[in-house]
N, C-alpha and C. Protein backbone atom coordinates (compact mmCIF):
# COMPACT_ATOMS: atom_id res chain seq x y z
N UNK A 1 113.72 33.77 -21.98
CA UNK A 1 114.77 33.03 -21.31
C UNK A 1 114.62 33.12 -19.80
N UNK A 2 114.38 34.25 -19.47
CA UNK A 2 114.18 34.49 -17.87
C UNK A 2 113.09 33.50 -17.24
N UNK A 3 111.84 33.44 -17.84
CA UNK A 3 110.93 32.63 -17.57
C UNK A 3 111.72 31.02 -17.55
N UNK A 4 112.47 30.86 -18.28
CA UNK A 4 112.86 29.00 -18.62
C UNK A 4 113.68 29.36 -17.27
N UNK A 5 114.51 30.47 -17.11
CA UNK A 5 115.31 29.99 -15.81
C UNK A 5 114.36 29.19 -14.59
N UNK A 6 113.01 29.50 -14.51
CA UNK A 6 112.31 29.10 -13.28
C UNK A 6 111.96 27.91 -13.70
N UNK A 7 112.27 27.34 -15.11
CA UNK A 7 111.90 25.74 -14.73
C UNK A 7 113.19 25.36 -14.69
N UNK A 8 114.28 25.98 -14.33
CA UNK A 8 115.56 25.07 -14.69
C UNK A 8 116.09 25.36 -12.72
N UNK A 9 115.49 26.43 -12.25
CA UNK A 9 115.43 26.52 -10.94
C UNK A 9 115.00 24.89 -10.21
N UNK A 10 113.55 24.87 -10.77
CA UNK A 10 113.17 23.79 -10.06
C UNK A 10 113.30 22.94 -10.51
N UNK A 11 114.52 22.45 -11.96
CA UNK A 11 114.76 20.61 -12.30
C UNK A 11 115.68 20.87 -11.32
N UNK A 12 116.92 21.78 -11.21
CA UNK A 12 117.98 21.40 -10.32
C UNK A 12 117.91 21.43 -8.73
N UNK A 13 116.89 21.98 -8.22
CA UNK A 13 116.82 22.09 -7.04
C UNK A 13 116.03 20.69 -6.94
N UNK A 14 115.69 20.26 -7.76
CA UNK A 14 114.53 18.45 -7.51
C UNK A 14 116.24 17.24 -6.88
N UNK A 15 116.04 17.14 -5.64
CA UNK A 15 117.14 16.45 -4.90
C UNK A 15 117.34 14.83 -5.66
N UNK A 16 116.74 14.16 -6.55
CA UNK A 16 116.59 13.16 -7.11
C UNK A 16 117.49 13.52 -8.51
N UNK A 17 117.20 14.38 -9.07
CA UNK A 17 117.50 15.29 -10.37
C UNK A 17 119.15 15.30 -9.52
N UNK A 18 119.63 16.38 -8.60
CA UNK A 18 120.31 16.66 -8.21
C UNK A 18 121.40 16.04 -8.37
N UNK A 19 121.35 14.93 -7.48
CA UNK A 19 121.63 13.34 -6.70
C UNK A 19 122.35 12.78 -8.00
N UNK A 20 121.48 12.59 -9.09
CA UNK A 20 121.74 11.80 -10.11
C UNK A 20 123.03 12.87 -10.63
N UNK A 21 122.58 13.95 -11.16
CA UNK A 21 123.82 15.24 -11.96
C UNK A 21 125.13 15.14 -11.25
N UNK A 22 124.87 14.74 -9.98
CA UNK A 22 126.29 14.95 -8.97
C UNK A 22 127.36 13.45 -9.40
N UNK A 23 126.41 12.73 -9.12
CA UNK A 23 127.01 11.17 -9.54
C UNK A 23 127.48 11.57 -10.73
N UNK A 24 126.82 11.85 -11.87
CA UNK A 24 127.71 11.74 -13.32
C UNK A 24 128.99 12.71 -13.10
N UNK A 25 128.83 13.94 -12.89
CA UNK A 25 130.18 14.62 -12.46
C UNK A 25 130.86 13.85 -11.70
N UNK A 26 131.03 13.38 -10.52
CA UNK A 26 131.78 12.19 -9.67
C UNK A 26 132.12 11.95 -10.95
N UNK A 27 131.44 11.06 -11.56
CA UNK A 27 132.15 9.85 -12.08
C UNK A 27 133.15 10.45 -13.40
N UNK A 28 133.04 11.16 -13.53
CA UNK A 28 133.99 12.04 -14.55
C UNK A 28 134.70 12.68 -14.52
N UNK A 29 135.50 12.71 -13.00
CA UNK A 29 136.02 12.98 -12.58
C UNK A 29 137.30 12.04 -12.63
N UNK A 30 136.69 11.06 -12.39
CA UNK A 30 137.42 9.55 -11.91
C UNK A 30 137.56 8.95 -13.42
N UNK A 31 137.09 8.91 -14.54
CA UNK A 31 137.00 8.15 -15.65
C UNK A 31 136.46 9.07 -16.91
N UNK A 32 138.00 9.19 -17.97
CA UNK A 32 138.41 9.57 -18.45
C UNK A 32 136.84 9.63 -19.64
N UNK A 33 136.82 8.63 -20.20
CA UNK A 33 135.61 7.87 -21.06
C UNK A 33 134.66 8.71 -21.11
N UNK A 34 133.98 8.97 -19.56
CA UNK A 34 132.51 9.76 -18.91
C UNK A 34 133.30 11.05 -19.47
N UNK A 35 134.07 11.51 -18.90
CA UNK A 35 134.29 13.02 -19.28
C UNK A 35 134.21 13.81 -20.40
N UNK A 36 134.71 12.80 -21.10
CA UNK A 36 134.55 13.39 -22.66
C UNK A 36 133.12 13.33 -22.86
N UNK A 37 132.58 12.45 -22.54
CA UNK A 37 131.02 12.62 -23.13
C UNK A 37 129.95 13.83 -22.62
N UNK A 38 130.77 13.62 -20.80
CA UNK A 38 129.76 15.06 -20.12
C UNK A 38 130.37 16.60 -20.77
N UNK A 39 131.84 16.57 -21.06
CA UNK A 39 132.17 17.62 -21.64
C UNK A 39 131.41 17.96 -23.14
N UNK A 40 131.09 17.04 -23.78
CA UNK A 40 130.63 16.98 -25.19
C UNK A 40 129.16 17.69 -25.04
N UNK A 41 128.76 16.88 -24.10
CA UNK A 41 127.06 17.52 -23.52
C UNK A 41 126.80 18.64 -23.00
N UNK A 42 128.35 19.06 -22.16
CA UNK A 42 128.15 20.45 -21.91
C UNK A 42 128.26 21.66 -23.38
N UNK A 43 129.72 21.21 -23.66
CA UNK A 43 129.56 22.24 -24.87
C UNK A 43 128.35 22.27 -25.77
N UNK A 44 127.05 21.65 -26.25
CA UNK A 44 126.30 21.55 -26.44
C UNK A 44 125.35 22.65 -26.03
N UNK A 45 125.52 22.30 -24.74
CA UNK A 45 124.65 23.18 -23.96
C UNK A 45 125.11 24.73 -24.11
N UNK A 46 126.48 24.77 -23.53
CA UNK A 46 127.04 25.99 -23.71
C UNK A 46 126.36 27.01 -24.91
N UNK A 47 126.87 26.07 -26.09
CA UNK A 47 126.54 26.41 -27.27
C UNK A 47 124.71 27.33 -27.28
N UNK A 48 124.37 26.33 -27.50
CA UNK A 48 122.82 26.91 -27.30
C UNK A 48 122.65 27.78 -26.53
N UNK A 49 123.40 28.34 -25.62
CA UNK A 49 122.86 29.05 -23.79
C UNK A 49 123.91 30.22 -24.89
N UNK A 50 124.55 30.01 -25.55
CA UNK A 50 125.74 31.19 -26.00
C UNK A 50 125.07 32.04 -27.20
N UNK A 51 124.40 31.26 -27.81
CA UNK A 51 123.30 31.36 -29.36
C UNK A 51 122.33 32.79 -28.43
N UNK A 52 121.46 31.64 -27.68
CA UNK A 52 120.25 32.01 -26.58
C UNK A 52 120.67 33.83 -26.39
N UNK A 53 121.88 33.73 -25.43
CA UNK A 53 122.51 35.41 -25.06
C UNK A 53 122.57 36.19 -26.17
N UNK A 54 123.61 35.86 -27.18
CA UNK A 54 123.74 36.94 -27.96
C UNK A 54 122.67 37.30 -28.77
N UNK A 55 121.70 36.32 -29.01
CA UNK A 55 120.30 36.87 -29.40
C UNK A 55 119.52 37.82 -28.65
N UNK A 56 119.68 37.77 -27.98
CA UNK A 56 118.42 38.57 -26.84
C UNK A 56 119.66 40.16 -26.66
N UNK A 57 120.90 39.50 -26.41
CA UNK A 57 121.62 41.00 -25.98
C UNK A 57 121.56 41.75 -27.60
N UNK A 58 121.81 41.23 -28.46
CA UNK A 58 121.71 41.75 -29.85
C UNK A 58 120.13 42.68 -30.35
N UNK A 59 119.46 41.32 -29.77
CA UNK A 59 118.10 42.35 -29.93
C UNK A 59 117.93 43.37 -29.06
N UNK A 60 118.55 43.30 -27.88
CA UNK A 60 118.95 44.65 -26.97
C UNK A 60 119.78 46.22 -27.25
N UNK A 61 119.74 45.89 -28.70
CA UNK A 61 120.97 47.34 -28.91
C UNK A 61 122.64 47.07 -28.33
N UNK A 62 122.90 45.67 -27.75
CA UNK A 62 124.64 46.05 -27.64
C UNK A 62 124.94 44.59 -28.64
N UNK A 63 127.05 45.37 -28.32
CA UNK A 63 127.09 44.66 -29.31
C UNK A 63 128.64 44.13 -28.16
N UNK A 64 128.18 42.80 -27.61
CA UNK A 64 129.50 42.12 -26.81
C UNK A 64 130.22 41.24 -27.55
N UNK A 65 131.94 41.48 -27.01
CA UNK A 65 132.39 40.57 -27.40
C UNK A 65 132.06 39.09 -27.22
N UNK A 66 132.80 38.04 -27.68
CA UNK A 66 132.56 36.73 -27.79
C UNK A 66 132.87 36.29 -26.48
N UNK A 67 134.37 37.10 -25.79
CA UNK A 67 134.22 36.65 -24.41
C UNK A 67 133.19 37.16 -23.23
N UNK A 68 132.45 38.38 -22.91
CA UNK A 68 131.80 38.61 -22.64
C UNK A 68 130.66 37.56 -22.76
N UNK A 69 130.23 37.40 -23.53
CA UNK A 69 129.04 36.63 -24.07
C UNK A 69 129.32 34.98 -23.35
N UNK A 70 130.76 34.47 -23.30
CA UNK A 70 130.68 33.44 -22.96
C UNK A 70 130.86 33.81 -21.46
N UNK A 71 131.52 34.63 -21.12
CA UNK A 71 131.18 34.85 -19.83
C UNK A 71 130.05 34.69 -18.92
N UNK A 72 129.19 35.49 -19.72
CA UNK A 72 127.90 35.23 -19.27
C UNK A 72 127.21 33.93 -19.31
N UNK A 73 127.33 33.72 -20.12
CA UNK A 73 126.84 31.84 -20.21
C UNK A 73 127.56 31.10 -19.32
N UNK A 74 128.97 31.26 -18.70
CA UNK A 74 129.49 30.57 -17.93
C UNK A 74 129.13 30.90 -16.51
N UNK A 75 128.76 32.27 -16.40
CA UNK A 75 128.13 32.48 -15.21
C UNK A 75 126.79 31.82 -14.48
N UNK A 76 126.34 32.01 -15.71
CA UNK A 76 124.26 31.42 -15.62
C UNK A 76 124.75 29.83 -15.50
N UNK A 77 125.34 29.17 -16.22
CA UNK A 77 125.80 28.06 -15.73
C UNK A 77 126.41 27.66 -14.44
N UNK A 78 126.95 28.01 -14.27
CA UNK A 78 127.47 28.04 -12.96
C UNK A 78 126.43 28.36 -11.83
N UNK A 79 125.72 29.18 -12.10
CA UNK A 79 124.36 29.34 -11.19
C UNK A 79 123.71 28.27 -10.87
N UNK A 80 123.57 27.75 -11.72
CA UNK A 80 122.36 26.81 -12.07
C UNK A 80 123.15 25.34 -11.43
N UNK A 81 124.06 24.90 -11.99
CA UNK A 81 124.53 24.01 -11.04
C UNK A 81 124.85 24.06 -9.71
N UNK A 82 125.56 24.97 -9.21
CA UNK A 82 125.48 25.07 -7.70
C UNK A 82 124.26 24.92 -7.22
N UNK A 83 122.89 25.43 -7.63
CA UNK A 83 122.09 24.76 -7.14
C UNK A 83 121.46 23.50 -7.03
N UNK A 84 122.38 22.35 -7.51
CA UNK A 84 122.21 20.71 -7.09
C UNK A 84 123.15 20.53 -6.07
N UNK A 85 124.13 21.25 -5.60
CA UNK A 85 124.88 21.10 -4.64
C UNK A 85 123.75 21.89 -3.39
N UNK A 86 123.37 22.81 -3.67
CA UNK A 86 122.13 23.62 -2.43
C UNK A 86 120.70 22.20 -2.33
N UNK A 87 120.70 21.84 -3.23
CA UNK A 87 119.49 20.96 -3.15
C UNK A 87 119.75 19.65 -1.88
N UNK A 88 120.91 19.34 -2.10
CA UNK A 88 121.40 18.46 -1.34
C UNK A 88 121.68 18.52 0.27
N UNK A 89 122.34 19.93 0.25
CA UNK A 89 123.02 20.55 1.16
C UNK A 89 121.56 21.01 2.22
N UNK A 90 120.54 21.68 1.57
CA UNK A 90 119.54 21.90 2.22
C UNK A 90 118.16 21.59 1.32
N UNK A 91 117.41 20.31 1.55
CA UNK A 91 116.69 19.83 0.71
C UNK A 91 115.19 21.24 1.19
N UNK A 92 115.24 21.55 2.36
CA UNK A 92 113.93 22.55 2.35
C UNK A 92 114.39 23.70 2.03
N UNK A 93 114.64 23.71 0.66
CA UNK A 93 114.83 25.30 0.42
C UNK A 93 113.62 25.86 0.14
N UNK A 94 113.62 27.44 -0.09
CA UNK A 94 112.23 27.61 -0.32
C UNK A 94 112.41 28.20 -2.25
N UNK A 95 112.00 26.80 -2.83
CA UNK A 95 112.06 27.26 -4.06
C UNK A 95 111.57 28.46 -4.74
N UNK A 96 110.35 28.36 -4.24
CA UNK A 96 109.66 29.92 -5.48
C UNK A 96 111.01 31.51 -4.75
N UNK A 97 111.28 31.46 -3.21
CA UNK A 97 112.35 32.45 -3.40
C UNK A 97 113.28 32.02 -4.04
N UNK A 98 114.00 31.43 -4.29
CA UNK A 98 115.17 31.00 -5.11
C UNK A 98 115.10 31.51 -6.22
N UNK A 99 114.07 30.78 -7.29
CA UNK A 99 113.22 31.06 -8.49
C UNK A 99 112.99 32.52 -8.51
N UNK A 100 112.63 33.27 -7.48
CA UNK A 100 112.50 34.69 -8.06
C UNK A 100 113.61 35.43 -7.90
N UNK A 101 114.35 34.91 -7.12
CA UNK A 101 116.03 35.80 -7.27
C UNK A 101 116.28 35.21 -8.51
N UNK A 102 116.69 34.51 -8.62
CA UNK A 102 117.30 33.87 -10.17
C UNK A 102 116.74 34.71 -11.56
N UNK A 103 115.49 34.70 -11.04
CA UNK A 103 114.70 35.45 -12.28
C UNK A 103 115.59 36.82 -12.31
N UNK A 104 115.64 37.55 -11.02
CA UNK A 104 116.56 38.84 -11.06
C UNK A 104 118.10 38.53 -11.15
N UNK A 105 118.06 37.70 -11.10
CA UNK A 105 119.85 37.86 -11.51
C UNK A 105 119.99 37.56 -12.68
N UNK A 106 119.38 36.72 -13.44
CA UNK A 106 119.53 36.70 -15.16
C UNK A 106 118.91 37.63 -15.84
N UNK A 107 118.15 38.10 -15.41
CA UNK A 107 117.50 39.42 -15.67
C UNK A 107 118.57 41.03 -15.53
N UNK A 108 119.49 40.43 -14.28
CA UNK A 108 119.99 42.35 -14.22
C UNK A 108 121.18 41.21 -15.31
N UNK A 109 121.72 40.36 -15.39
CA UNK A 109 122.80 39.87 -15.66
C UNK A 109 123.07 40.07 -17.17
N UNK A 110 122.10 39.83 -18.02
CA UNK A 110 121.25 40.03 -19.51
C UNK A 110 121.23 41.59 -19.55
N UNK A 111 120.61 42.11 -19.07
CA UNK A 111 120.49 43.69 -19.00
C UNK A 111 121.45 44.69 -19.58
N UNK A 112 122.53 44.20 -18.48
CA UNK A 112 124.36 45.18 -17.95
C UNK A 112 124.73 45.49 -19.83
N UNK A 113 125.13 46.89 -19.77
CA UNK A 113 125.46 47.47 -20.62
C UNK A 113 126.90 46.90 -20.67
N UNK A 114 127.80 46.97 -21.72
CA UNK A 114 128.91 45.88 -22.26
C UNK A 114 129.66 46.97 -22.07
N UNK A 115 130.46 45.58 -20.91
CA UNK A 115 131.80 46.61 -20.15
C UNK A 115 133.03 46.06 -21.07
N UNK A 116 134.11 47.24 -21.17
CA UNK A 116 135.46 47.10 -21.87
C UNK A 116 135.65 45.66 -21.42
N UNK A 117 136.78 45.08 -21.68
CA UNK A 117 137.60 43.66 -21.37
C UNK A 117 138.24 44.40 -20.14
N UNK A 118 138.26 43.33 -19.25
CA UNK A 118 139.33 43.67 -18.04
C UNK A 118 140.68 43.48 -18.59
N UNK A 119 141.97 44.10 -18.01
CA UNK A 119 142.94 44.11 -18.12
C UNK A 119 143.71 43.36 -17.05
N UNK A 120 144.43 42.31 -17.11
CA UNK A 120 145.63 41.63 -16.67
C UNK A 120 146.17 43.07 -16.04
N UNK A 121 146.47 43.35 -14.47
CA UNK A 121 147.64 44.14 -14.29
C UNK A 121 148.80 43.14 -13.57
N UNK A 122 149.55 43.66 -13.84
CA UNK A 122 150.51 42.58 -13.23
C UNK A 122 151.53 43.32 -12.25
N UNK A 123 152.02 43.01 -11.23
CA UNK A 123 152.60 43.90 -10.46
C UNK A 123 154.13 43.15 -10.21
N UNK A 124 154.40 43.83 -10.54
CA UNK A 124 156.17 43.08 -10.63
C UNK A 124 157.16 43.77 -9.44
């Protein structure tokens, strides 16, 4: 998985790639129709990226909850798109650094031994 992050580094950092991903969000924003379908495509994705984790953390010896697990998938997601907003924002990035942080952050991110659930404190 770590390895696919570096081709998913460089589809989203590709400013054409980018350009286009940003427009469909725009537009699904604005029109109800698009949304459901990009939402449909995401959970999709989710799905698979959620499969993807708990396989690899499973074959790792822990055993995370379901939110944890989506946590993490929502994180790596979230990674990964902000970088079509960086692509844009600064088209000379220097990809292969990008690509090798990324590699280390899904790497320590995958790793992390499975922390309790945080607790809601509420201060009244």
């Amino acid at each position: 998985m770590i390895e696919r992050a570096v081709e998913g580094v460089e589809q989203n950092l590709d400013p054409g790639h980018a350009g286009l991903q940003l427009e469909v969000v725009a537009e699904a924003a604005r029109n109800p129709r698009i949304a459901r379908i990009v939402r449909a495509a995401d959970r999709q994705c989710r799905e698979s990226l959620l499969q993807t984790i708990r396989t690899l953390r499973q074959a790792a010896g822990h055993q995370d909850s379901e939110a944890t697990l989506a946590g993490m998938a929502e994180a790596i997601s979230a990674m990964f798109e902000g970088l079509r907003i960086r692509a844009i924002r600064n088209p000379g990035i220097d990809r292969d650094v990008v690509a090798q942080m990324f590699r280390r952050m899904v790497g320590d991110l995958l790793s992390q031994a499975p922390q309790s659930q945080p607790r809601c404190r509420r201060d009244t």
